[in-house]
N, C-alpha and C. Protein backbone atom coordinates (compact mmCIF):
# COMPACT_ATOMS: atom_id res chain seq x y z
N UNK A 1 18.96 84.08 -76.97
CA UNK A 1 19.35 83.23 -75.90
C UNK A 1 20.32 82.19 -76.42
N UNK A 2 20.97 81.99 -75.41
CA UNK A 2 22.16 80.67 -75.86
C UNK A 2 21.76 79.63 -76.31
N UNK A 3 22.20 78.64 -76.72
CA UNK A 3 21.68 77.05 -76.50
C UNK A 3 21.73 76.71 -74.86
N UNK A 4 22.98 77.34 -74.77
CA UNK A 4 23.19 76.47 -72.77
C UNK A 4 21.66 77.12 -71.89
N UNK A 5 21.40 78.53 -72.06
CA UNK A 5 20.25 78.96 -71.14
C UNK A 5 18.82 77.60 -71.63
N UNK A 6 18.49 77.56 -72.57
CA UNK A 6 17.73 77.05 -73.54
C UNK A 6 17.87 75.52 -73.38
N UNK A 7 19.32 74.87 -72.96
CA UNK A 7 19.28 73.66 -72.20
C UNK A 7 18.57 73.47 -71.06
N UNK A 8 19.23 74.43 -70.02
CA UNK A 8 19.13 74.29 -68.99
C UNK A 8 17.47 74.74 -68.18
N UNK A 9 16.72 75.47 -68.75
CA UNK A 9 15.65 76.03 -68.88
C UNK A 9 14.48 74.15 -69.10
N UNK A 10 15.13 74.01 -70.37
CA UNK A 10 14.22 72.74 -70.43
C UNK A 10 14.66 71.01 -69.96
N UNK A 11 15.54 71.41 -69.21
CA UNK A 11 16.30 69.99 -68.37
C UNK A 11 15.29 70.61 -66.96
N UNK A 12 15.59 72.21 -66.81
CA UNK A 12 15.05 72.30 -65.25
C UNK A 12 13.16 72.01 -65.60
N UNK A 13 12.55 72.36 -66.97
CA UNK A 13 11.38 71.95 -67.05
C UNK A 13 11.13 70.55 -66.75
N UNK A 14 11.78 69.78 -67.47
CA UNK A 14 11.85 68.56 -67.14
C UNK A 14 11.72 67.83 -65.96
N UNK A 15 12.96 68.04 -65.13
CA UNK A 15 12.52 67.82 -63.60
C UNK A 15 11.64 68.22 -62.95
N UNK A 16 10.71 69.40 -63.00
CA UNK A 16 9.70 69.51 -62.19
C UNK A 16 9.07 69.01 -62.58
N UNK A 17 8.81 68.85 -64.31
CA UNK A 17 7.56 67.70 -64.57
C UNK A 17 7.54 66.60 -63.78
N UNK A 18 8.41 65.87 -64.16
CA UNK A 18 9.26 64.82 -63.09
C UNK A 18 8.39 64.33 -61.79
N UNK A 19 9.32 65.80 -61.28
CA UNK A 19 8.89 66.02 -59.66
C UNK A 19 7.13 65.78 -59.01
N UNK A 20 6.81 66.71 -60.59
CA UNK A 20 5.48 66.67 -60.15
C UNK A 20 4.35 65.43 -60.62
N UNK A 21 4.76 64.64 -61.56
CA UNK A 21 4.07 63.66 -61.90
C UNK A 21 4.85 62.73 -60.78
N UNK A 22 5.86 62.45 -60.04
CA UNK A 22 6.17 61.58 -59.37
C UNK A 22 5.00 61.48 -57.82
N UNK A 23 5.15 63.28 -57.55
CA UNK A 23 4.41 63.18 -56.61
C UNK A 23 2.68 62.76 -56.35
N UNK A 24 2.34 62.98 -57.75
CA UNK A 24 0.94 62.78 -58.07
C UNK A 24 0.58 60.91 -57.97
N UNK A 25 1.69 60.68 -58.50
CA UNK A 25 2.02 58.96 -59.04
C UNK A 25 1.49 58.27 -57.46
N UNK A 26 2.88 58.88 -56.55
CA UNK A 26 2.83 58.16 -55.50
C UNK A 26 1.61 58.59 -54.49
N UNK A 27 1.41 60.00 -54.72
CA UNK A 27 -0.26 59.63 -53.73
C UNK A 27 -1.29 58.70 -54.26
N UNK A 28 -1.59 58.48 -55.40
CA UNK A 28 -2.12 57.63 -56.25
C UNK A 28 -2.04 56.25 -55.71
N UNK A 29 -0.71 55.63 -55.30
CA UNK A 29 -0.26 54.38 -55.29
C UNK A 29 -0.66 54.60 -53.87
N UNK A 30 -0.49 55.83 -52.71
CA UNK A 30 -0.75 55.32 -51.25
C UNK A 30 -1.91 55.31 -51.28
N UNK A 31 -3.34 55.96 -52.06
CA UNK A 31 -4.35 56.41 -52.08
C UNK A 31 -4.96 54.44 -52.40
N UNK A 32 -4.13 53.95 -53.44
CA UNK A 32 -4.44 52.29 -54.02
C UNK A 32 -4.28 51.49 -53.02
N UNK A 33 -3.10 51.74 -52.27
CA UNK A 33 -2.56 50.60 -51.27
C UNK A 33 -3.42 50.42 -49.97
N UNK A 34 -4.00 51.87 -49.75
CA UNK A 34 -4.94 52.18 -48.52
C UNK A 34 -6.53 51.55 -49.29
N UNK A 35 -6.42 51.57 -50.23
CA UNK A 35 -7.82 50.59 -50.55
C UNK A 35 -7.85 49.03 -50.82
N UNK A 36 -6.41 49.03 -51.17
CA UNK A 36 -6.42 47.20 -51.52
C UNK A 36 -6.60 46.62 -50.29
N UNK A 37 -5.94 47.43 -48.85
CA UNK A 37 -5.83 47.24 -47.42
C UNK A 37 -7.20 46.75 -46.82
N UNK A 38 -7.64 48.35 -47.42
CA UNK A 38 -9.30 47.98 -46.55
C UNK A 38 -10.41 46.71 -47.07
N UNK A 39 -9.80 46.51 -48.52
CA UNK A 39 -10.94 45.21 -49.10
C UNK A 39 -10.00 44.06 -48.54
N UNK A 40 -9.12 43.42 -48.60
CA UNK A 40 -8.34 42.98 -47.92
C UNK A 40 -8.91 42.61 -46.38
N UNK A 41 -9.20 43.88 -45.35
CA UNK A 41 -9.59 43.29 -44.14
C UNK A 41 -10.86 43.12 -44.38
N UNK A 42 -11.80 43.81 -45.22
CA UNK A 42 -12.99 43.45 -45.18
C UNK A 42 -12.83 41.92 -46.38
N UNK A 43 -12.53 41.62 -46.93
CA UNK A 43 -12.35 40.03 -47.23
C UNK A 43 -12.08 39.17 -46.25
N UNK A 44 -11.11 39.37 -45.10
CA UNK A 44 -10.58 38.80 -44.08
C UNK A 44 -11.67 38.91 -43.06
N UNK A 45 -12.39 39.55 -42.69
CA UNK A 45 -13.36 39.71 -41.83
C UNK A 45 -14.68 38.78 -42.15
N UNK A 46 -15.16 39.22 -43.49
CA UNK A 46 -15.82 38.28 -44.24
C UNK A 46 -15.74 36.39 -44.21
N UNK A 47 -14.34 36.21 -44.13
CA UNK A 47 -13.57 34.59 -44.05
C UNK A 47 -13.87 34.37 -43.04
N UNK A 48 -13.64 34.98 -41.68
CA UNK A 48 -13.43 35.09 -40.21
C UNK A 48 -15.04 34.57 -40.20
N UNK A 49 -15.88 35.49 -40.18
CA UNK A 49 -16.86 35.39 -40.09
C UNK A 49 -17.81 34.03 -40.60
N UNK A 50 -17.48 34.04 -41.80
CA UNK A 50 -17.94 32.64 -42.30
C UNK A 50 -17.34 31.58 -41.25
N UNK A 51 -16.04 31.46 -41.40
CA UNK A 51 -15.48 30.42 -40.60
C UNK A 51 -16.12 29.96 -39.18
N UNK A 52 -16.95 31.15 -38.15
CA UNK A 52 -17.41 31.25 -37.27
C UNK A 52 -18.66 31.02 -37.25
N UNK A 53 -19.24 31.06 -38.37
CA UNK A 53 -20.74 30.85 -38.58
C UNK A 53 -20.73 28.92 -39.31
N UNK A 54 -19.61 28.65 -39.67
CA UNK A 54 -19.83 27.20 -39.63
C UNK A 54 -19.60 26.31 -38.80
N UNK A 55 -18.41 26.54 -37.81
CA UNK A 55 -18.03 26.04 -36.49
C UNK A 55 -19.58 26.19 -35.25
N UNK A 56 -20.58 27.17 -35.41
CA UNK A 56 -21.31 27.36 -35.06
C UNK A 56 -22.40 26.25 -34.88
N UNK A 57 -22.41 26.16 -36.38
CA UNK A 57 -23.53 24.90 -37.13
C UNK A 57 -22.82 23.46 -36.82
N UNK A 58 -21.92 23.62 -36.83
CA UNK A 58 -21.39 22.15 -36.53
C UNK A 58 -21.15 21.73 -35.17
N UNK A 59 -21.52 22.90 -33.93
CA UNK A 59 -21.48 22.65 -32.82
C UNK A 59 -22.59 22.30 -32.46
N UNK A 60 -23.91 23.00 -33.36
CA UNK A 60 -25.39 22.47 -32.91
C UNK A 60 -25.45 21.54 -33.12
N UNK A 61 -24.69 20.94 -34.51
CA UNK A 61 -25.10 19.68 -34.56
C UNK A 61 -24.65 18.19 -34.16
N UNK A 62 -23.50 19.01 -33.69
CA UNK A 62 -22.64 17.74 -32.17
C UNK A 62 -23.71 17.60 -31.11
N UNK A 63 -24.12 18.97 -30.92
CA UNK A 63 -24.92 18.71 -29.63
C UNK A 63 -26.19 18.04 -29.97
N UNK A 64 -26.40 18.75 -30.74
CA UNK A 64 -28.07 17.37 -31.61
C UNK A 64 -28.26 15.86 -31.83
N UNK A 65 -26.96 15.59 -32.41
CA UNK A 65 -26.18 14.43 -32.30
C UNK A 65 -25.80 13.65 -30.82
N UNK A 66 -25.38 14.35 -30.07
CA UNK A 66 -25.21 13.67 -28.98
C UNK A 66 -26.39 13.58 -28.53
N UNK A 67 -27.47 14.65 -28.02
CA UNK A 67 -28.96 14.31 -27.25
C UNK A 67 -29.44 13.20 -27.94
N UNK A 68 -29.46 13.45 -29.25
CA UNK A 68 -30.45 12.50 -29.84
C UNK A 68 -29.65 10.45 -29.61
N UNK A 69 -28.38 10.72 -29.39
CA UNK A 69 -27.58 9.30 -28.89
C UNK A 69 -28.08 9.51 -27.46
N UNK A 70 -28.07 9.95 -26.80
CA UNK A 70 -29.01 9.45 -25.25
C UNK A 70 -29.68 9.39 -25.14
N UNK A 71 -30.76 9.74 -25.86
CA UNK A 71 -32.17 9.84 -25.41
C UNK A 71 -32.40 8.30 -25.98
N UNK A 72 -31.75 7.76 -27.35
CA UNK A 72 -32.01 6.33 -28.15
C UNK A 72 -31.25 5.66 -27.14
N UNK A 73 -30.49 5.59 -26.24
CA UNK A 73 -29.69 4.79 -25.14
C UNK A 73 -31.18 4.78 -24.42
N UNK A 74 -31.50 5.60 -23.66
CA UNK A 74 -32.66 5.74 -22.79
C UNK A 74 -33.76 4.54 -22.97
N UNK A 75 -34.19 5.52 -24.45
CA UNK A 75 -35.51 4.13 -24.87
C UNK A 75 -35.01 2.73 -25.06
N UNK A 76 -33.36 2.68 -25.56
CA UNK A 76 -33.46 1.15 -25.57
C UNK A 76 -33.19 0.81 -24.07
N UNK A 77 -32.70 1.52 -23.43
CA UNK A 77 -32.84 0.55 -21.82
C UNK A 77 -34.28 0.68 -21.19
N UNK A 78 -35.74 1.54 -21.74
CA UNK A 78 -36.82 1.41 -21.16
C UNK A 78 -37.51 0.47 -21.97
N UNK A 79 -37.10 0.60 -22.98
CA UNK A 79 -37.96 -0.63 -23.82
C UNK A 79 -37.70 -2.26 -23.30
N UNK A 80 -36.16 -2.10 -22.53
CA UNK A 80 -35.77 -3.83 -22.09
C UNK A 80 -36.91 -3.58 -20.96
N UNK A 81 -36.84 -2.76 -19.96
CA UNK A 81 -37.66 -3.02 -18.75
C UNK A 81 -39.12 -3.06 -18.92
N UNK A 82 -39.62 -2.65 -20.11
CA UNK A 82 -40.96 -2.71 -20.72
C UNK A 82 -40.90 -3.84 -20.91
N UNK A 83 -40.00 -4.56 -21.16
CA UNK A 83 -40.64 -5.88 -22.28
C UNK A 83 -39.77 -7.36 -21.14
N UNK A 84 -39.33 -6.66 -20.13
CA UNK A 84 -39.32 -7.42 -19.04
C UNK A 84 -40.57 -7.25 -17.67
N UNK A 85 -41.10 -6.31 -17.71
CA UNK A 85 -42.88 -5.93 -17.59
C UNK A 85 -43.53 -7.52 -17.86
N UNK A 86 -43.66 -6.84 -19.15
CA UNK A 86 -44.36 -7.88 -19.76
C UNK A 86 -43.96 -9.47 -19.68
N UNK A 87 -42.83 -10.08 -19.81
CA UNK A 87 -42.58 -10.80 -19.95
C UNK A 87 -42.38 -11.70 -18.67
N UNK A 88 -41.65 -10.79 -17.85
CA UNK A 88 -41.13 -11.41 -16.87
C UNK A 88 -39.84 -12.49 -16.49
N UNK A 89 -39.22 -11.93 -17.74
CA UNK A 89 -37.92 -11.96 -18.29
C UNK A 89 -37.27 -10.99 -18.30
N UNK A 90 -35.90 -10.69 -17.90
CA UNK A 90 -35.29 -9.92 -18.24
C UNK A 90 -33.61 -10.01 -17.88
N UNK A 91 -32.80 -8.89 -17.67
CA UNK A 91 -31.38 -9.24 -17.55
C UNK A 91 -31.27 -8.51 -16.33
N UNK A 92 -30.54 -9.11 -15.48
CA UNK A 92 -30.11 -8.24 -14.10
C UNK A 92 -29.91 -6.93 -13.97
N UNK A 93 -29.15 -6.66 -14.79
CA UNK A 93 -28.25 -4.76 -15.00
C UNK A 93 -29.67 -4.54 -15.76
N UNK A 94 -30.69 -4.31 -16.21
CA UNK A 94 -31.51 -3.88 -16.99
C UNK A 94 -31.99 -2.22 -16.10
N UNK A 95 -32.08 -2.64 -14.71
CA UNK A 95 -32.23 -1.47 -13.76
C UNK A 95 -31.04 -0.55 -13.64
N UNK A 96 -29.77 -0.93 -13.64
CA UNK A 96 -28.43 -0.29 -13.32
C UNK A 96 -28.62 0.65 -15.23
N UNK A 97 -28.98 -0.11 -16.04
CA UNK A 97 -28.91 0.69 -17.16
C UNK A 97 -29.98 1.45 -17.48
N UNK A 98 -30.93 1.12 -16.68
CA UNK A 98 -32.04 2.33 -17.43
C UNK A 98 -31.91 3.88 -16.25
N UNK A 99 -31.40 3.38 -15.09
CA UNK A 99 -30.78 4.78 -14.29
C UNK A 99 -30.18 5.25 -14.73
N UNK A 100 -28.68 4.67 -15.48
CA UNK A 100 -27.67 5.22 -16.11
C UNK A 100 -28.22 5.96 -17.17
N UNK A 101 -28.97 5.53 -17.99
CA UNK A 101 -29.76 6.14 -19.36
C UNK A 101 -30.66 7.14 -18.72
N UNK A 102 -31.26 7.25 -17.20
CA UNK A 102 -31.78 8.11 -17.16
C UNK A 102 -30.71 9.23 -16.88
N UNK A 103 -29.61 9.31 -15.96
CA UNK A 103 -28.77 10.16 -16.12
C UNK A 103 -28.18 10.68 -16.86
N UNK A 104 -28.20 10.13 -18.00
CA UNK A 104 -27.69 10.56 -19.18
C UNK A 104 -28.71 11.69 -19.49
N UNK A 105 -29.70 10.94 -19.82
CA UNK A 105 -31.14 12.04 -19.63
C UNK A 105 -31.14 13.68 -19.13
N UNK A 106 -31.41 13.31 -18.35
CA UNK A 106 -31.40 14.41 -17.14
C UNK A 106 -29.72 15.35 -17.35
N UNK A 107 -28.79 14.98 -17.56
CA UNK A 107 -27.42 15.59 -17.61
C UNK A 107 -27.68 16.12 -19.07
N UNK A 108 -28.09 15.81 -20.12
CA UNK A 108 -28.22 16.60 -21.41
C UNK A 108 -29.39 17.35 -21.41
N UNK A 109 -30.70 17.02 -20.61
CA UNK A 109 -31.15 17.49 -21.14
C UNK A 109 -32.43 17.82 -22.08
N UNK A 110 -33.01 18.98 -22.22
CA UNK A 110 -33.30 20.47 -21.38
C UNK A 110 -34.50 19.72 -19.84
N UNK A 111 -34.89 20.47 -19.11
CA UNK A 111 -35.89 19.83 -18.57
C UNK A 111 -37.09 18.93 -18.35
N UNK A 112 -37.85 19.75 -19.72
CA UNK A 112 -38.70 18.80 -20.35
C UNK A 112 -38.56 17.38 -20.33
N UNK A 113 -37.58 17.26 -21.03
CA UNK A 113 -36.82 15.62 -21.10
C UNK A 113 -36.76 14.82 -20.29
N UNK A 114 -35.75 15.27 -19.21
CA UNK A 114 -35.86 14.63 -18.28
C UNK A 114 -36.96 14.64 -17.69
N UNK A 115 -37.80 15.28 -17.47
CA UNK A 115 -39.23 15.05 -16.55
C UNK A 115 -40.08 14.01 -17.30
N UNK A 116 -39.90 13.90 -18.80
CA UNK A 116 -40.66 13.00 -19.26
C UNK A 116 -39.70 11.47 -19.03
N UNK A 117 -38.93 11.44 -19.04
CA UNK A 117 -37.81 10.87 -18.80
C UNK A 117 -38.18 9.64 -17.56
N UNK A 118 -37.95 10.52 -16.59
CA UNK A 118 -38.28 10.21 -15.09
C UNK A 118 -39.28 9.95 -14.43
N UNK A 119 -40.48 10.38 -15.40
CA UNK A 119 -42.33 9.95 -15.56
C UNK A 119 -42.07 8.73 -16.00
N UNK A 120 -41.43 8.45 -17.11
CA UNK A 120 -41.38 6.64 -17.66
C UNK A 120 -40.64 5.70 -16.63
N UNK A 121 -39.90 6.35 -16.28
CA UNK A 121 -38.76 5.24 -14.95
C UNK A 121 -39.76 5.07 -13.51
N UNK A 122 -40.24 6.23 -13.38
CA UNK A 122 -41.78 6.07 -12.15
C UNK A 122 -42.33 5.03 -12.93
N UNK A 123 -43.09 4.81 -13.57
CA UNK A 123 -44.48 4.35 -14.06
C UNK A 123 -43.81 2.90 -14.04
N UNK A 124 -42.58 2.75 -14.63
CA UNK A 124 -42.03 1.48 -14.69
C UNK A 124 -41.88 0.53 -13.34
N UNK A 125 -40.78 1.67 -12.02
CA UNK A 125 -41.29 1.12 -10.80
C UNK A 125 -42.48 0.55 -10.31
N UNK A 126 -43.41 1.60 -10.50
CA UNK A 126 -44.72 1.37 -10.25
C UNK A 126 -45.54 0.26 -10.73
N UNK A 127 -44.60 -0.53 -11.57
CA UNK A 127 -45.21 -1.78 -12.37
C UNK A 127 -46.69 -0.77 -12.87
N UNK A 128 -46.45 0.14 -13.65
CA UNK A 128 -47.85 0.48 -14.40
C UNK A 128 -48.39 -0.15 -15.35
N UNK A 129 -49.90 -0.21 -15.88
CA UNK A 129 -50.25 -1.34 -16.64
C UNK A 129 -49.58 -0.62 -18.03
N UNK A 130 -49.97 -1.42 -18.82
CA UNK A 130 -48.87 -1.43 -20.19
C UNK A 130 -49.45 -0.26 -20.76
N UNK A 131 -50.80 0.35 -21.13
CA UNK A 131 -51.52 1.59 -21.60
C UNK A 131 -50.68 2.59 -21.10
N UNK A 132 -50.63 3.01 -19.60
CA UNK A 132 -49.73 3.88 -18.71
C UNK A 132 -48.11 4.03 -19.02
N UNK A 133 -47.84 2.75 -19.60
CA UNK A 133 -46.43 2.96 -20.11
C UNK A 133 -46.46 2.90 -21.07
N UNK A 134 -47.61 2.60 -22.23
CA UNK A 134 -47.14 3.51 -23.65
C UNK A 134 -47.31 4.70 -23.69
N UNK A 135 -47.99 5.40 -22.84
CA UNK A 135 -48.31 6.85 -22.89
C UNK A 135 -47.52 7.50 -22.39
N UNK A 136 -46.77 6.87 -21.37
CA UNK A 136 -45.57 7.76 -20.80
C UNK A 136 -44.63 7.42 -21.74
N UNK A 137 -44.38 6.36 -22.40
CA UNK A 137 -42.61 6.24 -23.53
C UNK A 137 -43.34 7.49 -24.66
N UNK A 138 -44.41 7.25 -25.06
CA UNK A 138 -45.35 8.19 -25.80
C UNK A 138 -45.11 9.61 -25.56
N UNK A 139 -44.68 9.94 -24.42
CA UNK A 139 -45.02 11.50 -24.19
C UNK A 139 -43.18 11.52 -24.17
N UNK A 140 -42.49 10.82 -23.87
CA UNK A 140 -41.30 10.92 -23.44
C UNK A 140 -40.60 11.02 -25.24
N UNK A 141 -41.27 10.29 -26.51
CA UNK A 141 -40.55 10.41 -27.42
C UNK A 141 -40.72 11.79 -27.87
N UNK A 142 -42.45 12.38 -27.73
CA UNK A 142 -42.42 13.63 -28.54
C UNK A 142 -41.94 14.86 -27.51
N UNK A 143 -41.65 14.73 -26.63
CA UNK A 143 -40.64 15.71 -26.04
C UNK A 143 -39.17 15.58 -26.65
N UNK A 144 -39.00 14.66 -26.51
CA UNK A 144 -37.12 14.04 -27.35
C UNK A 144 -37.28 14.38 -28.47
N UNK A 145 -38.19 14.53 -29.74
CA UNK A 145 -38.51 14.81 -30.80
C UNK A 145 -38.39 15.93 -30.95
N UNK A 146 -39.21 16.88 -30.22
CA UNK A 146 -39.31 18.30 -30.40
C UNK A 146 -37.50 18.69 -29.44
N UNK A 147 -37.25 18.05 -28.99
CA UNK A 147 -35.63 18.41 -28.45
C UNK A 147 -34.44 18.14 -29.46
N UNK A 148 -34.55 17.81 -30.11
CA UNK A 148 -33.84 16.94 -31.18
C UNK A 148 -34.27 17.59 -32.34
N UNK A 149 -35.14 18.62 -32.78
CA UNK A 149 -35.31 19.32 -33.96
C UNK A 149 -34.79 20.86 -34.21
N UNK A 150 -34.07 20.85 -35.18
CA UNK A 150 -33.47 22.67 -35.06
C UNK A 150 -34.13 23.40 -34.93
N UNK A 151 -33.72 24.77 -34.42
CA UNK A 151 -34.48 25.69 -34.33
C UNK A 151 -34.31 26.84 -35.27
């Protein structure tokens, strides 16, 4: 054989090697790219998710936060009318604010609450004796208590 057949023989070997390690290469690299992809969305899904599970927690605890600020509005406007009960002292608006505090009440929240709520603002009308209205602020905190604790 020539040198030229004997070139050309192992130039054309060459290129199919070539050919064929190129093609092997690049399924390889789509076979990599299609997996970096999928950890990728499952990392991204993972983030998503977290991100959604803390916005979550921080919404309970706006809302925990806020009940538990009305319900302490509440008792301090039943505690003035308690201790204008007793005293027979008190401030004019003391009634305009313990309605308002009861609405507040009642607008947050859950039922319970407000019913215990609205048992203390009765008993208060009612000029009840002072036993009757510690037992109703009494029943009204451990409802607010158990409303005000996570679940």
């Amino acid at each position: 054989m020539s040198d030229w057949v004997v070139a050309v023989i192992a130039a054309g070997s060459a290129v199919a090697g070539s050919a064929v390690t190129g093609w092997y290469t690049r399924s390889a690299g789509i076979r990599q790219a299609a997996a970096a992809r999928h950890a990728g969305d499952r990392q991204a899904d993972a983030l998503l998710e977290s991100v959604h599970t803390t916005l979550r927690a921080e919404s309970v605890q706006r809302e925990f936060a806020l009940r538990r600020q009305t319900y302490m509005e509440f008792l301090g406007a039943a505690e003035a009318r308690i201790l204008t009960e007793r005293s027979g002292r008190g401030q004019a608006d003391d009634d305009v604010l313990l309605q308002r505090a009861l609405g507040g009440v009642t607008l947050e929240g859950p039922p319970e609450a407000a019913a215990a709520a609205q048992h203390l603002v009765d008993c208060l009308r009612r000029h009840e004796r002072p036993d009757e209205l510690k037992r109703a602020k009494s029943a009204f905190v451990s409802v607010a208590q158990e409303c005000c604790r996570p679940r």
